[in-house]
C-alpha atoms as a PDB file:
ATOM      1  CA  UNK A   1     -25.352  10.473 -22.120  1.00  0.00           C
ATOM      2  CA  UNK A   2     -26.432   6.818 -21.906  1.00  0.00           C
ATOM      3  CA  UNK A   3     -29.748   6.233 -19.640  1.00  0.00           C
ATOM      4  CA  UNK A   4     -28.280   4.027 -16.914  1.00  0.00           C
ATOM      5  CA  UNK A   5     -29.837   0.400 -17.316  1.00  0.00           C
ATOM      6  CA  UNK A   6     -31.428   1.160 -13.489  1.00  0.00           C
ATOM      7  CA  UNK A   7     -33.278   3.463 -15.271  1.00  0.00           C
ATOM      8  CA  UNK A   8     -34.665   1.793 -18.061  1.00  0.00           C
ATOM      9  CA  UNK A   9     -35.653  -1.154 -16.035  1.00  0.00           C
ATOM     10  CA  UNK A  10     -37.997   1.318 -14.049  1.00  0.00           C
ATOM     11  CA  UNK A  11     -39.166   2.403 -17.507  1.00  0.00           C
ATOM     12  CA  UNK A  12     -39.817  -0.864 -18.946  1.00  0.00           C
ATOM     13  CA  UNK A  13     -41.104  -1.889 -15.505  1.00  0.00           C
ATOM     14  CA  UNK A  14     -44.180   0.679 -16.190  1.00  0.00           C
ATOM     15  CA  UNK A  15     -45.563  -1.510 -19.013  1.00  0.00           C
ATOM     16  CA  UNK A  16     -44.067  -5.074 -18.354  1.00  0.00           C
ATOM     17  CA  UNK A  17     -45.860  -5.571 -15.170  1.00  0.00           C
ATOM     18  CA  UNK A  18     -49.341  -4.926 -16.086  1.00  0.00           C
ATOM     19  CA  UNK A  19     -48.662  -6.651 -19.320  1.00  0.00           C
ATOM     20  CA  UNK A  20     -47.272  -9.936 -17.394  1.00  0.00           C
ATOM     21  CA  UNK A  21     -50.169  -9.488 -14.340  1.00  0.00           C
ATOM     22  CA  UNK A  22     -52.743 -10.049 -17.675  1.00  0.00           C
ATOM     23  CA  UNK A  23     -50.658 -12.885 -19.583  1.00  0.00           C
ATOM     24  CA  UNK A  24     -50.384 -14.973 -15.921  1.00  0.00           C
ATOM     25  CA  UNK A  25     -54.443 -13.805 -15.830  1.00  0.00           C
ATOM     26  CA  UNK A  26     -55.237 -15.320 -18.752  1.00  0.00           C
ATOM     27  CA  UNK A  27     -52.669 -18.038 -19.258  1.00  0.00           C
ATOM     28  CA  UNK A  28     -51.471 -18.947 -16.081  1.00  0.00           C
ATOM     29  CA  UNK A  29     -48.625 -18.242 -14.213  1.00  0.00           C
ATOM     30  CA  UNK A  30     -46.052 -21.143 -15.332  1.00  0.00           C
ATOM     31  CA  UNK A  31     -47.535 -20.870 -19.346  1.00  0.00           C
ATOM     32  CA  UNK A  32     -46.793 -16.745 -19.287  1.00  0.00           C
ATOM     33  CA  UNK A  33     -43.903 -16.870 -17.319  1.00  0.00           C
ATOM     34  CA  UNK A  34     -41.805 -19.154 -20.360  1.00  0.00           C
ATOM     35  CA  UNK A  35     -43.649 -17.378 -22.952  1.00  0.00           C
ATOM     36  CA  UNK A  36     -42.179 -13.784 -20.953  1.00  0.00           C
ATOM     37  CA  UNK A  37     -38.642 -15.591 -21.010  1.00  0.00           C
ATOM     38  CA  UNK A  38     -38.727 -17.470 -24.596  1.00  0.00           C
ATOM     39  CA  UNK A  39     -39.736 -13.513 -26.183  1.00  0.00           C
ATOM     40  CA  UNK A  40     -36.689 -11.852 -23.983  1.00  0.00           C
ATOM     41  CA  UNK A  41     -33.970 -14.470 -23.808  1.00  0.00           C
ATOM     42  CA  UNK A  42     -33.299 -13.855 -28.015  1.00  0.00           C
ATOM     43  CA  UNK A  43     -32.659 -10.154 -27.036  1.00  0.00           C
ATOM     44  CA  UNK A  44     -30.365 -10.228 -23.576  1.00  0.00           C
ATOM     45  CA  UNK A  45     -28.601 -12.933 -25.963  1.00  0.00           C
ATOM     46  CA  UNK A  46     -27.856 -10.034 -28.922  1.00  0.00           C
ATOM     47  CA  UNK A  47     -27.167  -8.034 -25.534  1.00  0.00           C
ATOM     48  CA  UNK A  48     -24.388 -10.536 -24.703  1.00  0.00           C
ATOM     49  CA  UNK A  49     -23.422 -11.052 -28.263  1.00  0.00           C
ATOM     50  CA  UNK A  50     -22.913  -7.272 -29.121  1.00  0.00           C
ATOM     51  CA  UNK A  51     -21.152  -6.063 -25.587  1.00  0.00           C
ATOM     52  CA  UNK A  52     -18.468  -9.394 -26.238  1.00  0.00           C
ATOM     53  CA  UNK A  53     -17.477  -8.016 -29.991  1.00  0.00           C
ATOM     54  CA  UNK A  54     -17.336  -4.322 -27.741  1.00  0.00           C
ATOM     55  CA  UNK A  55     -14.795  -6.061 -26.016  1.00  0.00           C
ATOM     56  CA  UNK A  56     -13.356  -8.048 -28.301  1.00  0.00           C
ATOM     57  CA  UNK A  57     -13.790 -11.115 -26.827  1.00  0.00           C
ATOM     58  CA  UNK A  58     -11.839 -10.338 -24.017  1.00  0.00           C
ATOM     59  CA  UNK A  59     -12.983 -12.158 -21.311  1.00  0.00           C
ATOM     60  CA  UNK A  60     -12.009  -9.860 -18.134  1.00  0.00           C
ATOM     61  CA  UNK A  61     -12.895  -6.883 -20.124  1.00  0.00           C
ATOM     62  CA  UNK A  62     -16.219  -8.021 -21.503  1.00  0.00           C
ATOM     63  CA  UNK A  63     -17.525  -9.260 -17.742  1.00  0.00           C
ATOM     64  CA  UNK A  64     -15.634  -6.316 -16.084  1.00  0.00           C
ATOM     65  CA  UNK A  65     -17.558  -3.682 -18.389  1.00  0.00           C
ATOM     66  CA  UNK A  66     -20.484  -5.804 -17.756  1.00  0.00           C
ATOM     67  CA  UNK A  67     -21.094  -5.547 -14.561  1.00  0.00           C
ATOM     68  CA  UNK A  68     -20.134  -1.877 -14.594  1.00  0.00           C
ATOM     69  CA  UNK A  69     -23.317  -1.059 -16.608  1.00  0.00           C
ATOM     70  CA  UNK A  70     -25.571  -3.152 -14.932  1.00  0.00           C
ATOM     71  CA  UNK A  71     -24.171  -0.584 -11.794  1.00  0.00           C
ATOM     72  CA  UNK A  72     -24.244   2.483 -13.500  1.00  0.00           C
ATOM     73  CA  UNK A  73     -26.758   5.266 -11.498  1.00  0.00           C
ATOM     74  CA  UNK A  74     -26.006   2.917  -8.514  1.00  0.00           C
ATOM     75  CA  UNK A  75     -27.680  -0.158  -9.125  1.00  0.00           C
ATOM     76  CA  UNK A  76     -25.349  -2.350  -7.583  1.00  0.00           C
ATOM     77  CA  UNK A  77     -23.004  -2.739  -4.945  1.00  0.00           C
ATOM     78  CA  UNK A  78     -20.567  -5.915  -6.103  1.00  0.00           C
ATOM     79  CA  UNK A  79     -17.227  -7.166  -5.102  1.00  0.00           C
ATOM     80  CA  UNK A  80     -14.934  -9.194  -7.381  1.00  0.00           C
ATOM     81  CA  UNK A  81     -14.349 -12.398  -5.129  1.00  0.00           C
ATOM     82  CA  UNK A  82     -12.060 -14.246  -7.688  1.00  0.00           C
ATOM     83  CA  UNK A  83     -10.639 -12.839 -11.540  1.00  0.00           C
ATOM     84  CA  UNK A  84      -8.453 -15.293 -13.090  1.00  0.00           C
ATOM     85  CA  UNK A  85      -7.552 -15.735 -16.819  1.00  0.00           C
ATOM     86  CA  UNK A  86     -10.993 -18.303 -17.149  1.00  0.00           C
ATOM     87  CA  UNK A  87     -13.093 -17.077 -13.783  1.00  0.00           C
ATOM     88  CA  UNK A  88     -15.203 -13.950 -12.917  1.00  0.00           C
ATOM     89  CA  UNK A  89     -16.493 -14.157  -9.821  1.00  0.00           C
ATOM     90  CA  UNK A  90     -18.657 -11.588  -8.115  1.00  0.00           C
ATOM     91  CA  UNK A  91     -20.823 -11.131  -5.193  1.00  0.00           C
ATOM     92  CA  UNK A  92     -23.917  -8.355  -5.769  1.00  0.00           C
ATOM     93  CA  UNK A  93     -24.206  -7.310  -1.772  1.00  0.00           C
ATOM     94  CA  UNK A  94     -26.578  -4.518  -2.714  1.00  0.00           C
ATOM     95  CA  UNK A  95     -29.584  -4.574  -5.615  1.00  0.00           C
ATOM     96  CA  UNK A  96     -31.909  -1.457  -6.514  1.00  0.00           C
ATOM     97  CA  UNK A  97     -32.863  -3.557  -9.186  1.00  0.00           C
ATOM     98  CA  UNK A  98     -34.410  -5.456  -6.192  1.00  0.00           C
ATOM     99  CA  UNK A  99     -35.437  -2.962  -4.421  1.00  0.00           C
ATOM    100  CA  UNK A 100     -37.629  -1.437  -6.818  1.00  0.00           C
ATOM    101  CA  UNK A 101     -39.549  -4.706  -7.406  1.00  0.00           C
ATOM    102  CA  UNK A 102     -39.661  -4.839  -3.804  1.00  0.00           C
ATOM    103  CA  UNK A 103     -41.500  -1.683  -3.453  1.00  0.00           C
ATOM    104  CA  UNK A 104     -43.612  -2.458  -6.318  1.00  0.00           C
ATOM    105  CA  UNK A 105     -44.730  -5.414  -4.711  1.00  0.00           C
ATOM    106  CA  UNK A 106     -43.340  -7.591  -7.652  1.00  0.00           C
ATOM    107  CA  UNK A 107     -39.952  -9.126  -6.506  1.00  0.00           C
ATOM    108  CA  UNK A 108     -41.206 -12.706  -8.421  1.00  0.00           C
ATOM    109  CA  UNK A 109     -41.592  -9.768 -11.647  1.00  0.00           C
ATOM    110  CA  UNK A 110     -38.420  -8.976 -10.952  1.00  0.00           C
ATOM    111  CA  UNK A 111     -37.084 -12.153 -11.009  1.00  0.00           C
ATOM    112  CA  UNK A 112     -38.501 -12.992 -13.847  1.00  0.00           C
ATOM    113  CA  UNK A 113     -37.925  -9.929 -16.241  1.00  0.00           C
ATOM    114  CA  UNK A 114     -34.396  -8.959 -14.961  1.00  0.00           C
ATOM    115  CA  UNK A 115     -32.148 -11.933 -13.064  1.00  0.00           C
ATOM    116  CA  UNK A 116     -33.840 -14.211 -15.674  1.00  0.00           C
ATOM    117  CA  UNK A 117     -32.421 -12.547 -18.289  1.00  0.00           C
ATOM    118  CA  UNK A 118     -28.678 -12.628 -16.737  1.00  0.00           C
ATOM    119  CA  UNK A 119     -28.484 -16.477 -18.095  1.00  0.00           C
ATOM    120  CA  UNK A 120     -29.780 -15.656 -21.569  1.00  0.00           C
ATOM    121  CA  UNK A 121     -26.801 -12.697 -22.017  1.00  0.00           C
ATOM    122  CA  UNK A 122     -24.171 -14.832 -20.650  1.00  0.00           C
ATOM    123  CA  UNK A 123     -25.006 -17.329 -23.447  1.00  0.00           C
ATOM    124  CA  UNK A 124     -24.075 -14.266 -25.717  1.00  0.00           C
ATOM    125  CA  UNK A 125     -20.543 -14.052 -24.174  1.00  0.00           C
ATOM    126  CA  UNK A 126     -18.788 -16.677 -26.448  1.00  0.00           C
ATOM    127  CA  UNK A 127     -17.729 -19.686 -24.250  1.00  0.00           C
ATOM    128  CA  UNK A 128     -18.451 -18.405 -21.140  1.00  0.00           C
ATOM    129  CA  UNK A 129     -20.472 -20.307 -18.822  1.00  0.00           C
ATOM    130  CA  UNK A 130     -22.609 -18.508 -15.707  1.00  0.00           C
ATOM    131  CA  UNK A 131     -23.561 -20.209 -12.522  1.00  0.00           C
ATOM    132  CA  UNK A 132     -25.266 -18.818  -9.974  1.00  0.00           C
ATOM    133  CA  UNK A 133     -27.316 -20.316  -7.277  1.00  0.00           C
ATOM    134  CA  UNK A 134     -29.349 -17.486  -5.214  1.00  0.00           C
ATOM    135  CA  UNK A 135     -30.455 -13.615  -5.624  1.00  0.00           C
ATOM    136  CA  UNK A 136     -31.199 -10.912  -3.771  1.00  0.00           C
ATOM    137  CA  UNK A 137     -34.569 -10.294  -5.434  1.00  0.00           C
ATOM    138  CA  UNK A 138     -35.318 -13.665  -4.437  1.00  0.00           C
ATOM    139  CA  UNK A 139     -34.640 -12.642  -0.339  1.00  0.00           C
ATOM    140  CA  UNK A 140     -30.908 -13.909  -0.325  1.00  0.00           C
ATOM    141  CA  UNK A 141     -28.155 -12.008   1.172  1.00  0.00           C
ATOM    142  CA  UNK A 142     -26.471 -11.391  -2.118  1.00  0.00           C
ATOM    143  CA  UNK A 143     -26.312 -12.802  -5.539  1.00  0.00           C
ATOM    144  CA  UNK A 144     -23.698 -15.045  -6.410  1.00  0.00           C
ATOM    145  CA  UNK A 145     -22.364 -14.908  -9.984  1.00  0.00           C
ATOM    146  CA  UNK A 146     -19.580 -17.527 -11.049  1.00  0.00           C
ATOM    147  CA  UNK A 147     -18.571 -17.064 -14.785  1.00  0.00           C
ATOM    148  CA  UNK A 148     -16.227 -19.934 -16.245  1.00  0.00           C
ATOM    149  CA  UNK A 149     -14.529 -19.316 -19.588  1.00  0.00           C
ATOM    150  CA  UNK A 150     -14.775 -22.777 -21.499  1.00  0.00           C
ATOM    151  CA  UNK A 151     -12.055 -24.727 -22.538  1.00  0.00           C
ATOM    152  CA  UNK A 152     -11.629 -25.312 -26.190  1.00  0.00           C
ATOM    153  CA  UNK A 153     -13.041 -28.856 -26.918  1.00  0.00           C
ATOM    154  CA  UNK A 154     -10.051 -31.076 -28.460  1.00  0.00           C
END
């Protein structure tokens, strides 16, 4: 059985912290922060690239199977606002992800080493574009993800 990504996050959580606390120490906060997001982008993007084959490039599928791991063990509460043949759109009322950051202390951690990486996997799903303009971990009421298939240039 597959450890739920909830759970893994906690995991990685138990190293990444103290290991970003020293890089912001020693580098500053803005320098460590983009090298933290240039090392992980390259590997939510294989992420994005390998669950998209999984799905074969099916668009509703791929972001429908998506979001259904990122809630496995509970993670998230989410509500499909708007599912056309090019749109995904879904509201995250309810984060753990957040709420264990929270607890740690470390919701800007959070921010940075899990909602960060939600941009760099989207740019794995072939032609799909992700917009999303607030987060829970950042003290919103709810995150607001708006994926856009891209029309085929002429």
């Amino acid at each position: 059985m597959a450890v739920p990504l909830i759970e893994q996050v906690k995991i990685q959580a138990q190293v990444l912290v103290p290991l970003v606390r020293a890089l912001q120490s020693e580098l500053g906060e803005e320098r460590a922060n983009a090298l933290v997001r240039k090392a992980i982008g390259p590997l939510y993007r294989q992420y994005g690239e390998a669950w998209w084959a999984q799905g074969a490039g099916n668009f509703d599928r791929v972001l429908s199977t998506s979001f259904q791991r990122f809630a496995s063990g509970e993670a998230l509460d989410y509500q499909v606002v708007k599912r056309t043949p090019d749109t995904f759109d879904v509201n995250v009322t309810g984060c753990r992800y957040a709420k264990f950051y929270q607890e740690l202390g470390e919701p800007e951690l959070g921010f940075l080493l899990t909602c960060s990486a939600d941009f760099s996997l989207a740019e794995g799903f072939a032609g799909v574009e992700l917009t999303r303009t607030q987060t829970i971990m950042q003290g919103a009421a709810h995150c607001d993800f708006r994926f856009k298939l891209k029309q085929a240039q002429p």
